[in-house]
C-alpha atoms as a PDB file:
ATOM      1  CA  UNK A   1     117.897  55.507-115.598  1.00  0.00           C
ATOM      2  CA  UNK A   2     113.981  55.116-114.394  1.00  0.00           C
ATOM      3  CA  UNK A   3     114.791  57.772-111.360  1.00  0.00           C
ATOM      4  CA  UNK A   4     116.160  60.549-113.829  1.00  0.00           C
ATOM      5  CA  UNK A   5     113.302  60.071-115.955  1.00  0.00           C
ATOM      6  CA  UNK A   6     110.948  59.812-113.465  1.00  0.00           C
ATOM      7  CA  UNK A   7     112.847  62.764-111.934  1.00  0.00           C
ATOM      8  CA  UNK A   8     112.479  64.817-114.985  1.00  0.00           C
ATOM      9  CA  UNK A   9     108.754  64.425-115.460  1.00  0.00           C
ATOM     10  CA  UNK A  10     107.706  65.545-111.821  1.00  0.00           C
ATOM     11  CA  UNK A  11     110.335  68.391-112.620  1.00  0.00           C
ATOM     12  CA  UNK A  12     108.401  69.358-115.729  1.00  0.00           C
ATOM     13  CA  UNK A  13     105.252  68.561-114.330  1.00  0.00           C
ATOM     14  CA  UNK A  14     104.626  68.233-110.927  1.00  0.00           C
ATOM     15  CA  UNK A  15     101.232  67.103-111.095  1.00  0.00           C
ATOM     16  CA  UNK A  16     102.122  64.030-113.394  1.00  0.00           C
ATOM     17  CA  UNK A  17     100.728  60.937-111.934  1.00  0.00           C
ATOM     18  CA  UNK A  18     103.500  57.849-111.461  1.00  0.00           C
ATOM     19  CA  UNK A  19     103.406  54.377-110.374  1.00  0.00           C
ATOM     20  CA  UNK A  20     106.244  52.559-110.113  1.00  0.00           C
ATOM     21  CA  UNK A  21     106.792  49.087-109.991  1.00  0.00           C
ATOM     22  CA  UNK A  22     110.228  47.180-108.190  1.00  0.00           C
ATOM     23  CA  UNK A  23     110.370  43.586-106.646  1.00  0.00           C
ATOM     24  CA  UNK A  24     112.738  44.489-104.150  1.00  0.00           C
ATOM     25  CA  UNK A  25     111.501  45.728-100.626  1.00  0.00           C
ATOM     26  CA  UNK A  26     114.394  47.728-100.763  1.00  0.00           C
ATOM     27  CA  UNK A  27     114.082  49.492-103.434  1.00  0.00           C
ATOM     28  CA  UNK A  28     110.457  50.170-102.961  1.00  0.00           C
ATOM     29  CA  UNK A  29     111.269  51.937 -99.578  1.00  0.00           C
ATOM     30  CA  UNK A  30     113.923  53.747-101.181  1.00  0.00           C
ATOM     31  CA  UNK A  31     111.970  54.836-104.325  1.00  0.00           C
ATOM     32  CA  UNK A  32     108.932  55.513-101.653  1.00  0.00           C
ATOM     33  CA  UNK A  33     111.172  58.015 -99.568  1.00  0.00           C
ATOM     34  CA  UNK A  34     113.051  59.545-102.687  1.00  0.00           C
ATOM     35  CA  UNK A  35     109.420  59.707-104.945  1.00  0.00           C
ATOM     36  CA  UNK A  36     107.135  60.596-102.062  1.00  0.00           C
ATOM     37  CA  UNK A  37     104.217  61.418-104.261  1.00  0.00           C
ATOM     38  CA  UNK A  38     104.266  58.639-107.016  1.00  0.00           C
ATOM     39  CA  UNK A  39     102.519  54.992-105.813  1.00  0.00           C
ATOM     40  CA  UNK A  40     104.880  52.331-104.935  1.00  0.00           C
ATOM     41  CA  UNK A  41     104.277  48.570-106.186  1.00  0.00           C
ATOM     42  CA  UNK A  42     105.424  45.221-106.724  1.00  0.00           C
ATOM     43  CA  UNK A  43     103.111  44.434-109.407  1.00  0.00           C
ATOM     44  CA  UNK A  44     103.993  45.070-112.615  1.00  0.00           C
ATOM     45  CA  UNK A  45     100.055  44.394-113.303  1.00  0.00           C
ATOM     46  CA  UNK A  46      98.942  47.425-111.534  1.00  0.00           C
ATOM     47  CA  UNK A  47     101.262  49.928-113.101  1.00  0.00           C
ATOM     48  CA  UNK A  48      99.735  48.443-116.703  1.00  0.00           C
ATOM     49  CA  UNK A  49      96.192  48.722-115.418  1.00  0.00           C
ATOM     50  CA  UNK A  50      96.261  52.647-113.818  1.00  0.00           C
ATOM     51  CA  UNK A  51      98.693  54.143-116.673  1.00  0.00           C
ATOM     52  CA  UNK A  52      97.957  55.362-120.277  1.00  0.00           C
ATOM     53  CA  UNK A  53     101.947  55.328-120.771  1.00  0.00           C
ATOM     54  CA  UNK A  54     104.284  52.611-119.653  1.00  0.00           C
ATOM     55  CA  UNK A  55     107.988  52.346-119.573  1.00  0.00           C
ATOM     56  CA  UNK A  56     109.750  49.361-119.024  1.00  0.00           C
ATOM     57  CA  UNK A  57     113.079  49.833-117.842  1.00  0.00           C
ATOM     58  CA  UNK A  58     114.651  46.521-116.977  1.00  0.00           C
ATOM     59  CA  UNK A  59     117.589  44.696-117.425  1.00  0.00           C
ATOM     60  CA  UNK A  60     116.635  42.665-121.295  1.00  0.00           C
ATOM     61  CA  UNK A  61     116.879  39.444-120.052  1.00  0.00           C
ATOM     62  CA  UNK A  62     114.526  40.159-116.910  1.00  0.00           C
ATOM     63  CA  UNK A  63     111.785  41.378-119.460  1.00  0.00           C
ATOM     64  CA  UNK A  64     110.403  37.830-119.928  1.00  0.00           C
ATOM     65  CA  UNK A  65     109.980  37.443-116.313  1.00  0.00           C
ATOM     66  CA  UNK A  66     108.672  40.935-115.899  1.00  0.00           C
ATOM     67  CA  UNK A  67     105.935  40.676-118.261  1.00  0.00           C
ATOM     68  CA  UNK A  68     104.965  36.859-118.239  1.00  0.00           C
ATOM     69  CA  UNK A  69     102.050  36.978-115.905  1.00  0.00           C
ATOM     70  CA  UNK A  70     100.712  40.432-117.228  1.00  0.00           C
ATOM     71  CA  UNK A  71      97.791  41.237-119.995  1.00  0.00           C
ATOM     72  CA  UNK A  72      97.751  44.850-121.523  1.00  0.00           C
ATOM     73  CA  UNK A  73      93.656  44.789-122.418  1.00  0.00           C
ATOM     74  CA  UNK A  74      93.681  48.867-121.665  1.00  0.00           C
ATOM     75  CA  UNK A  75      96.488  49.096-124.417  1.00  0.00           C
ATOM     76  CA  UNK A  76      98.964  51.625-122.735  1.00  0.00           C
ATOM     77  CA  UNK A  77     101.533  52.966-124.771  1.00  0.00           C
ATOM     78  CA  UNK A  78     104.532  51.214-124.091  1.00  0.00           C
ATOM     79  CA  UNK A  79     108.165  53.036-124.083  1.00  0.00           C
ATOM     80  CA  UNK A  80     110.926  50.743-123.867  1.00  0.00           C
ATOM     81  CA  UNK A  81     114.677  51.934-122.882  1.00  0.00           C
ATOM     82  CA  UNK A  82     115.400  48.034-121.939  1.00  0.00           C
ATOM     83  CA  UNK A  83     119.119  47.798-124.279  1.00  0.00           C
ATOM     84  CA  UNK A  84     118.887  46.108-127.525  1.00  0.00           C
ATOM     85  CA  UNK A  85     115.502  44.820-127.215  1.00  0.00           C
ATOM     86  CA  UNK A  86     113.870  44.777-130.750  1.00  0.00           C
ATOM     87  CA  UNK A  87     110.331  45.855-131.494  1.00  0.00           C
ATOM     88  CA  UNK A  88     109.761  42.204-133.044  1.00  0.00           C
ATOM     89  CA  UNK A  89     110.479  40.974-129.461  1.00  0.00           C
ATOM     90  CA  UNK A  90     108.727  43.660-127.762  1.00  0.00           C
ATOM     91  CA  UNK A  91     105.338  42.379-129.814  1.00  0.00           C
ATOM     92  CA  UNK A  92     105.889  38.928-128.961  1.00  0.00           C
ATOM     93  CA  UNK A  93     105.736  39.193-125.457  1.00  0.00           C
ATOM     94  CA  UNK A  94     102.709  41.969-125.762  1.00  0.00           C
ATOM     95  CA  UNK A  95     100.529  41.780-128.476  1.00  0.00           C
ATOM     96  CA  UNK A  96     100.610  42.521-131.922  1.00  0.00           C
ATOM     97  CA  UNK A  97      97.856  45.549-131.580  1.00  0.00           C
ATOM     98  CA  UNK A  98     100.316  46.788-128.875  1.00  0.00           C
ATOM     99  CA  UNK A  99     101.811  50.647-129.297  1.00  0.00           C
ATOM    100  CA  UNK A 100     105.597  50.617-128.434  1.00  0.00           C
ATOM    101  CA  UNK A 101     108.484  52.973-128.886  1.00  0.00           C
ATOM    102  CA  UNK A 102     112.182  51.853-128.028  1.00  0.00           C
ATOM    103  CA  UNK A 103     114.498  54.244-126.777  1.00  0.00           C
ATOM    104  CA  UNK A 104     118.338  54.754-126.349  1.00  0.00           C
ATOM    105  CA  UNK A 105     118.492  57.280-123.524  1.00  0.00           C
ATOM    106  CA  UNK A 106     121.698  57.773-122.208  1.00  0.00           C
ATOM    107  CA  UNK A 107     123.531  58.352-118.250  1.00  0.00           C
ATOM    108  CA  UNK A 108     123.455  61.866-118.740  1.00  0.00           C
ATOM    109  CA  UNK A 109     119.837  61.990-118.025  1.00  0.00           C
ATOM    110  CA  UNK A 110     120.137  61.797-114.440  1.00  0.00           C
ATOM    111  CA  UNK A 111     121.374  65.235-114.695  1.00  0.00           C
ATOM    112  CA  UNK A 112     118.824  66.740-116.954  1.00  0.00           C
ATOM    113  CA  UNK A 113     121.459  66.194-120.124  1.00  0.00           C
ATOM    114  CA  UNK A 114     120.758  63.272-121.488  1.00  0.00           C
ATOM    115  CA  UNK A 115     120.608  62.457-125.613  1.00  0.00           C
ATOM    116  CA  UNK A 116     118.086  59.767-126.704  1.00  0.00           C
ATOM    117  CA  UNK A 117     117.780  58.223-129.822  1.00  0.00           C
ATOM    118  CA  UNK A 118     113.737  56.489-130.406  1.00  0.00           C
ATOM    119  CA  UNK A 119     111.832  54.510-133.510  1.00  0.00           C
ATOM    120  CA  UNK A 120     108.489  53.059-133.255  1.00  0.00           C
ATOM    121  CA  UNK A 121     106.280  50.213-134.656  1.00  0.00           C
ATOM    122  CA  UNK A 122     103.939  50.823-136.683  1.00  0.00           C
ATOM    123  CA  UNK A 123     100.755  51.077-134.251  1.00  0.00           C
ATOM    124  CA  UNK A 124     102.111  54.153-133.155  1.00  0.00           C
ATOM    125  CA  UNK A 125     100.367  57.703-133.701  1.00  0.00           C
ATOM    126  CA  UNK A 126     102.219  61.338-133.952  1.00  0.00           C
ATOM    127  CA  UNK A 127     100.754  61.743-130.801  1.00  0.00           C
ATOM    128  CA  UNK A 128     102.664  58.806-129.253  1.00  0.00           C
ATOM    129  CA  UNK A 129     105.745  60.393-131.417  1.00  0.00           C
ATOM    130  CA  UNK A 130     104.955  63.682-129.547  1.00  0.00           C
ATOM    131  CA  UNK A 131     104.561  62.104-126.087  1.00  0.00           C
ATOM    132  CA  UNK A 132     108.101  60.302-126.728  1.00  0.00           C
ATOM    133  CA  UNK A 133     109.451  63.402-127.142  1.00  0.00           C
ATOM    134  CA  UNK A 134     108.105  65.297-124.216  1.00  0.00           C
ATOM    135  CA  UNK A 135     109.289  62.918-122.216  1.00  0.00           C
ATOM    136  CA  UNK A 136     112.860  62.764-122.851  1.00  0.00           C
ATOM    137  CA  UNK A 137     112.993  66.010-123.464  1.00  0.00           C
ATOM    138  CA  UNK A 138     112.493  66.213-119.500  1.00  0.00           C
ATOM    139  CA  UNK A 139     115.834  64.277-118.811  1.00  0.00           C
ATOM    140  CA  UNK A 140     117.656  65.739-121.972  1.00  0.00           C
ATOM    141  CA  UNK A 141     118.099  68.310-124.813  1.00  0.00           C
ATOM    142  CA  UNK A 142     118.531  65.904-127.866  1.00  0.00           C
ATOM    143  CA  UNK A 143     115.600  63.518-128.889  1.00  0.00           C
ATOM    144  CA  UNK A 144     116.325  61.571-132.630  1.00  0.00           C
ATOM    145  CA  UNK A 145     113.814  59.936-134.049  1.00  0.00           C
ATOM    146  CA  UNK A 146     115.624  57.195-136.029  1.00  0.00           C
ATOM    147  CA  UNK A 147     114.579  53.733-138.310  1.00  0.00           C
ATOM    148  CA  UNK A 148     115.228  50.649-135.765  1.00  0.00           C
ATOM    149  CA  UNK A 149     117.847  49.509-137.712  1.00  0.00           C
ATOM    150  CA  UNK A 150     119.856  52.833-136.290  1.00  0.00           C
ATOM    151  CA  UNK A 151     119.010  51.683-132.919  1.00  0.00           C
ATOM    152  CA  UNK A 152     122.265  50.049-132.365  1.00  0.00           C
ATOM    153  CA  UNK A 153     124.000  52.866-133.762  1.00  0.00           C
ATOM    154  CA  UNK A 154     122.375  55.416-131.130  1.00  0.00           C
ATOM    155  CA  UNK A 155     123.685  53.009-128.553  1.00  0.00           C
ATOM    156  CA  UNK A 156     127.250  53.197-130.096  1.00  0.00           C
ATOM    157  CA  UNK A 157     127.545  57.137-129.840  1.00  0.00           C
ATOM    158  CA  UNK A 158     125.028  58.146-127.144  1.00  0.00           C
ATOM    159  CA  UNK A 159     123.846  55.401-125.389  1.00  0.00           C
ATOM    160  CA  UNK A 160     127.759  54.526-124.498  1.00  0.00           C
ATOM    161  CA  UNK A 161     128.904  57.406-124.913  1.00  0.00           C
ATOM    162  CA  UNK A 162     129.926  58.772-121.831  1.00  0.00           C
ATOM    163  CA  UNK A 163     132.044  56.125-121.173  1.00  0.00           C
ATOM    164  CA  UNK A 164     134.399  57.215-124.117  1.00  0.00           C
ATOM    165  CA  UNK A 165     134.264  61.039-122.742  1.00  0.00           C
ATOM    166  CA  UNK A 166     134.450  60.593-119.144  1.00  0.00           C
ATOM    167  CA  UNK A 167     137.356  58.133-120.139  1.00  0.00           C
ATOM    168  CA  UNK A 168     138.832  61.159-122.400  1.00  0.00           C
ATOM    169  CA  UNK A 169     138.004  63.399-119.417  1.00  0.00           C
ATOM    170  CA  UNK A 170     140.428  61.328-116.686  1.00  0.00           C
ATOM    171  CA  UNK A 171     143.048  61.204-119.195  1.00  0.00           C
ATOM    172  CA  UNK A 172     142.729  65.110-119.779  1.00  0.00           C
ATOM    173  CA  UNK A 173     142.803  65.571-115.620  1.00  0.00           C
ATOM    174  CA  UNK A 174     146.173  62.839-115.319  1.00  0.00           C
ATOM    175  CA  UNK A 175     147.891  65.146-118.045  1.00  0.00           C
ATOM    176  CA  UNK A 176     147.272  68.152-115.958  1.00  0.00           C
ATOM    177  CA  UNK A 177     148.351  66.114-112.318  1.00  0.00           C
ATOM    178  CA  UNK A 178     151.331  65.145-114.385  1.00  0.00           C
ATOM    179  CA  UNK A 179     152.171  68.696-114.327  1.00  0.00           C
ATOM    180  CA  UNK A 180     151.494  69.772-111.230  1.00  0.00           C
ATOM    181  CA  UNK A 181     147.440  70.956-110.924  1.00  0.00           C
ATOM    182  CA  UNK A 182     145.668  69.577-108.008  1.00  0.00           C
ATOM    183  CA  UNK A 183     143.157  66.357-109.393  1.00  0.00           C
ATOM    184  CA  UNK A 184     139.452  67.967-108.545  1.00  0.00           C
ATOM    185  CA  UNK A 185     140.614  71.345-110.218  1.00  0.00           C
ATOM    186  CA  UNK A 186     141.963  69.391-113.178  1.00  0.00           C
ATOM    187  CA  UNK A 187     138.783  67.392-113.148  1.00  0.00           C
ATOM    188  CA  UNK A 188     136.589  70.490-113.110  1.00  0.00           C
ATOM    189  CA  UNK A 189     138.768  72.305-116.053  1.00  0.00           C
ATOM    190  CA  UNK A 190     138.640  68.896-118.651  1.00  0.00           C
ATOM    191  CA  UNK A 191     134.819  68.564-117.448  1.00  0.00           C
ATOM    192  CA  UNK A 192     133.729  71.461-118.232  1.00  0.00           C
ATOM    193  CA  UNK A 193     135.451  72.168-121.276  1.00  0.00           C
ATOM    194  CA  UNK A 194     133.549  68.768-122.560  1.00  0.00           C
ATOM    195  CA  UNK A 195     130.483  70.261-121.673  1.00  0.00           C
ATOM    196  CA  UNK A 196     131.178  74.057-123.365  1.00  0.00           C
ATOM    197  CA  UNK A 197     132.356  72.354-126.494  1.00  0.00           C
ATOM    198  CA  UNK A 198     129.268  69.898-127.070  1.00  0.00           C
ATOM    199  CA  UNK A 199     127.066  72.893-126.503  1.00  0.00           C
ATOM    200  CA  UNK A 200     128.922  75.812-128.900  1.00  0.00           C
ATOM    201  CA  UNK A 201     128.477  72.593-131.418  1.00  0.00           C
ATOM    202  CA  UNK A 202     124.502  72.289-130.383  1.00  0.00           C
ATOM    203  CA  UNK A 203     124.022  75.930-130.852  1.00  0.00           C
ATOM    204  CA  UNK A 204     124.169  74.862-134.603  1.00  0.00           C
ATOM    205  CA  UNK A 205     125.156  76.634-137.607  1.00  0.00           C
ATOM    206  CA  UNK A 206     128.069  75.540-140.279  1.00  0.00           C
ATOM    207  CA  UNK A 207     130.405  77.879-138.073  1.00  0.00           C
ATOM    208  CA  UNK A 208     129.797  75.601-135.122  1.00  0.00           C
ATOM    209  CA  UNK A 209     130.439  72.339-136.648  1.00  0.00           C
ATOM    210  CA  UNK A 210     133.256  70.326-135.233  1.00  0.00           C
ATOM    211  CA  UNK A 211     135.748  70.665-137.846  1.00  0.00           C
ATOM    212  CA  UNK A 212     135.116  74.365-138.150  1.00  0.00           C
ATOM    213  CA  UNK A 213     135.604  75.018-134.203  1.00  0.00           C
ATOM    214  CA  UNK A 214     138.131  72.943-134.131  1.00  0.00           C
ATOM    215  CA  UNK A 215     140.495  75.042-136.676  1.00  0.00           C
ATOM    216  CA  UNK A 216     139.075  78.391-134.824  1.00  0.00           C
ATOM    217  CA  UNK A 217     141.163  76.434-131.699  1.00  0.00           C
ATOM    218  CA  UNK A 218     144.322  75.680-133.651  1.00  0.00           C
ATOM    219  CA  UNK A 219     145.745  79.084-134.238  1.00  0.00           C
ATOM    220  CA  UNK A 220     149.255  78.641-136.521  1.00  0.00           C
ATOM    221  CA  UNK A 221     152.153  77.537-134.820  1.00  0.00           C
ATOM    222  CA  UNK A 222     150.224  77.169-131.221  1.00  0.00           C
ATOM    223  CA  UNK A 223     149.671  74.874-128.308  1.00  0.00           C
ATOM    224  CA  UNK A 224     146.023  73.414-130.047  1.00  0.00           C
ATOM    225  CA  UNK A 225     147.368  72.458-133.249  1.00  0.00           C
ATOM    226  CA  UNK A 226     150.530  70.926-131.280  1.00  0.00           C
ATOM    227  CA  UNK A 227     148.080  68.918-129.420  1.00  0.00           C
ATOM    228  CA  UNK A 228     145.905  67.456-132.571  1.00  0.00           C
ATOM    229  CA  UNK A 229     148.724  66.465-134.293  1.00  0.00           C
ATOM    230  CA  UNK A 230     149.852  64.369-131.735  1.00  0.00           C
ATOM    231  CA  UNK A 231     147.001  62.840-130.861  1.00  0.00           C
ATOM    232  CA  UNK A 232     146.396  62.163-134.496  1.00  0.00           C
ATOM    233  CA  UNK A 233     150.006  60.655-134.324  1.00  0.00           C
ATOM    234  CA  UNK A 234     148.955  58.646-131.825  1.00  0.00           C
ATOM    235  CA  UNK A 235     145.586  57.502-133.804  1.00  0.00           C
ATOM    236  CA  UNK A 236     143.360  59.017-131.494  1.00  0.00           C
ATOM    237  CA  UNK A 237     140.545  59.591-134.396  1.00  0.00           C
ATOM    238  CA  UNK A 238     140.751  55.864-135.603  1.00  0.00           C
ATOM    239  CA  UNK A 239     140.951  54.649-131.922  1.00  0.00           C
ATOM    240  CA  UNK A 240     137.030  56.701-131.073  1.00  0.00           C
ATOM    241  CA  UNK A 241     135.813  55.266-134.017  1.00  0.00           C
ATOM    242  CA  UNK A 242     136.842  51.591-133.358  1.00  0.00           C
ATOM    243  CA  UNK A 243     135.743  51.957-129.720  1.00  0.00           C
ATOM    244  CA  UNK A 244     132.185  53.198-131.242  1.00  0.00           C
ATOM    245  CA  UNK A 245     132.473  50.357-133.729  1.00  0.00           C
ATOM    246  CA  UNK A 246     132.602  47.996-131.072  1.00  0.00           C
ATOM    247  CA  UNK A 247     129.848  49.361-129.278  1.00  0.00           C
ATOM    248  CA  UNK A 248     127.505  48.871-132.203  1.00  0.00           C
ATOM    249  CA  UNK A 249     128.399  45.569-132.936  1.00  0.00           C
ATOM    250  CA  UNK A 250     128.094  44.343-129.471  1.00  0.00           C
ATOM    251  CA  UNK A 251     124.723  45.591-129.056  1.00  0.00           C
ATOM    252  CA  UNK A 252     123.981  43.924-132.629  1.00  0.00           C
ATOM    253  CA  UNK A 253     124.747  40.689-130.884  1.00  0.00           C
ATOM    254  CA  UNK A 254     122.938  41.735-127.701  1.00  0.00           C
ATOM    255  CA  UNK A 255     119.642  41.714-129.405  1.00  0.00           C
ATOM    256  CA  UNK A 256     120.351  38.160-130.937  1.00  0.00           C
ATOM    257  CA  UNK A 257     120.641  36.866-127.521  1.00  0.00           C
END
């Protein structure tokens, strides 16, 4: 998630300044070859000391470790994407003066597409709202500001998210192999009618909301309509919202840890 973001800031502007920091000799080489402009580190320190933004995108339970040994006297604004890491938490191992926005971005990012959800403590200015924006607007097209206590919820829908569709995706593709198409054209076909229908629904409108499009698709008597009842038969509605359910609640218990 760090190399599409940092990917989509040097694509929107490539004289951005970037500093990233990995322990792993590996990854630093391969971030060095990939990133060849940004400054390569394995202290965390020196990324807090040259930046006026920081992002920390670790796994949560490596944050501890990751900012133990570090003080933050310049005050950077930092953006966490580190999953189900509260604000509370984020204070306690910064300081309470500290500026910090959490973020839900989502995989989708790597390719430019991603949908993040954000809140903020309350140290935070509309500038730092603005700059949170700008940012993910570089990996993405859909930037929420939310209260924290949606945070999980963004995780459930987006943040997850394209598990449930590339999931929907395969099973579209096996339907089609069933019949007879060859798998990368059936792949391409389900794919890309994911991607049409999310943005005729972005393009906004009450005649592009889901419900609406949907009935547009199911013509009397046709193949559509055919297909949404049986999927309805089959509880296909109750079975996305459980799965999103689940998602919520598990990164409720994530951020208890």
């Amino acid at each position: 998630m760090c190399e599409g973001i940092v990917r989509g800031l040097i694509n929107a502007d490539s004289s951005v300044s970037v500093t990233i920091s990995d322990p792993s000799d590996q990854r630093r080489r391969f971030l060095q070859d990939t990133f060849p402009n940004a400054k390569i580190t394995s202290e965390n320190q020196q990324v807090i000391d040259s930046s006026e933004i920081v992002i920390l995108a670790c796994k949560p339970q490596h944050l501890s470790l990751a900012l133990g040994n570090t003080r933050s006297d310049v005050q950077p604004l930092f953006i966490s994407i580190c999953a189900g890491t509260t604000i509370a938490r984020l204070e306690q191992l910064l300081t309470d003066a500290a500026r910090i926005v959490r973020v839900m971005p989502n995989l989708a990012a790597m390719v430019g597409e991603g949908a993040s959800g954000f809140c903020t403590n309350s140290n935070c200015t509309l500038q730092d709202v603005d700059v949170t924006r700008r940012i993910f607007k570089s990996v993405g097209t859909v930037v929420e500001q939310v209260p924290e206590s949606l945070m999980d919820v963004v995780t459930g829908v987006s943040g997850s998210g394209p598990a449930y569709v590339c999931l929907m995706i395969e099973a579209m593709a096996d339907a089609a192999v069933k019949f007879g198409m060859p798998r990368e054209a059936a792949i391409r076909l389900a794919a890309q009618t994911c991607v049409g229908a999310g943005k005729l629904i972005l393009a906004g409108g009450d005649s592009n909301h889901p419900a609406v499009l949907k009935d547009k698709v199911c013509s009397h008597g046709g193949t559509s309509i055919a297909a949404v009842a049986a999927l309805e038969e089959k509880g296909f509605r109750s079975a996305v919202i459980s799965g999103v359910s689940a998602a919520i609640e598990r990164g409720r218990e994530l951020g208890k840890l």
